[in-house]
C-alpha atoms as a PDB file:
ATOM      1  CA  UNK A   1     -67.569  15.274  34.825  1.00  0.00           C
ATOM      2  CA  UNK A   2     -66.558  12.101  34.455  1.00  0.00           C
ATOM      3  CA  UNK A   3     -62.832  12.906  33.232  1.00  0.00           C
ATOM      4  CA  UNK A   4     -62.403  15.714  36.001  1.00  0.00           C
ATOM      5  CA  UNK A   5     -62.645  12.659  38.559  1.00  0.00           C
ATOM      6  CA  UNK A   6     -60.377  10.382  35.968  1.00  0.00           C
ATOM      7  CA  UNK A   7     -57.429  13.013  36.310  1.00  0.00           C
ATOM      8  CA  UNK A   8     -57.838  13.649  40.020  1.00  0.00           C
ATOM      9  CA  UNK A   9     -57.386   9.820  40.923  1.00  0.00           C
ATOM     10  CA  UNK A  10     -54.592   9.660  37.870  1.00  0.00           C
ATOM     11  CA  UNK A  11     -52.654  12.790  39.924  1.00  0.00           C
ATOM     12  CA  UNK A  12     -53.612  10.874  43.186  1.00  0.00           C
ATOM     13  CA  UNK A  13     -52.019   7.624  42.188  1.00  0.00           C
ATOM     14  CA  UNK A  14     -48.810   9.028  40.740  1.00  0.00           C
ATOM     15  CA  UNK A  15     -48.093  11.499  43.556  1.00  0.00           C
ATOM     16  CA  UNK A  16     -46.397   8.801  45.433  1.00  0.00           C
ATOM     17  CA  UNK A  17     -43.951   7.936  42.649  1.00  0.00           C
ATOM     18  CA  UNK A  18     -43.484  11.742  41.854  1.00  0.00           C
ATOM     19  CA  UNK A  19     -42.498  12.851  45.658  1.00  0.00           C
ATOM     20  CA  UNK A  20     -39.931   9.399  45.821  1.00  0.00           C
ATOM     21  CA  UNK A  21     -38.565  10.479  42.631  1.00  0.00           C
ATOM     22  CA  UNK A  22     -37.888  14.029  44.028  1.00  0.00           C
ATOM     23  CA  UNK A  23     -36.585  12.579  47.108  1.00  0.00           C
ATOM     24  CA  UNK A  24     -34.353  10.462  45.123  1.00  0.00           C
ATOM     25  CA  UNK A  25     -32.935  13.603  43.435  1.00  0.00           C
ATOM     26  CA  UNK A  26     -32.847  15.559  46.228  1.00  0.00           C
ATOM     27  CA  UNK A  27     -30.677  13.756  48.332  1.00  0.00           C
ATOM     28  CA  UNK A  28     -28.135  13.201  46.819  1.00  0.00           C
ATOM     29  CA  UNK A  29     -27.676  16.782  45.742  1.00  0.00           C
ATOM     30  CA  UNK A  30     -28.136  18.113  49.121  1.00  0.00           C
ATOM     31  CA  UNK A  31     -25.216  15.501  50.582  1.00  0.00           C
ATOM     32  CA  UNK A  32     -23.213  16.551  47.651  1.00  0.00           C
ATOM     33  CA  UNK A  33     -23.427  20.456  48.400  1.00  0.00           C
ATOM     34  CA  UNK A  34     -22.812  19.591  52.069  1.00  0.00           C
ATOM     35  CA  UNK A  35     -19.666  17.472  51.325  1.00  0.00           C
ATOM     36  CA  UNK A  36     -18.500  19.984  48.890  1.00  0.00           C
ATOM     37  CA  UNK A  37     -18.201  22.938  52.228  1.00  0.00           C
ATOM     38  CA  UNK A  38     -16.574  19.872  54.386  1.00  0.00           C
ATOM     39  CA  UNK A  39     -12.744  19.945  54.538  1.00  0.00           C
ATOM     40  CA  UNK A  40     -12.557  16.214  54.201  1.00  0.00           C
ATOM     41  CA  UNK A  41      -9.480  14.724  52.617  1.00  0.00           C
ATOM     42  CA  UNK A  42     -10.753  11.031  50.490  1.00  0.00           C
ATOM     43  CA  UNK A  43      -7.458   9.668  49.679  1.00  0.00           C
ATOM     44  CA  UNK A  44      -6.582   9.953  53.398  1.00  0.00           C
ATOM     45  CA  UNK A  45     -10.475  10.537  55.967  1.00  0.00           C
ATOM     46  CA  UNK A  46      -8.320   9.694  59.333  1.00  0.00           C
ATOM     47  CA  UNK A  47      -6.258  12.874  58.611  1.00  0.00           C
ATOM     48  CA  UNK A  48      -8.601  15.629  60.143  1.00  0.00           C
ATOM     49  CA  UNK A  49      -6.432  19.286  59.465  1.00  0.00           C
END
């Protein structure tokens, strides 16, 4: 019984560091699909065609 509550206040404490981790991966990968439909030009970002 003991080690049931053990792992349930183990899963508790990491589930902070797990969903900021995720967030940290999502991001990025979300502003990198959204960039990738954009018709943005880097060398020159005034020029809007």
């Amino acid at each position: 019984m003991a080690t049931q509550n053990t792992r349930g206040l183990a899963r508790l404490m990491m589930a902070p560091s797990v969903i900021l981790l995720l967030v940290w991966m999502i991001v990025p990968l979300s502003m990198t699909l959204w960039f990738s439909f954009q018709n943005y030009n880097l060398l020159n970002p005034g020029n809007v065609s």
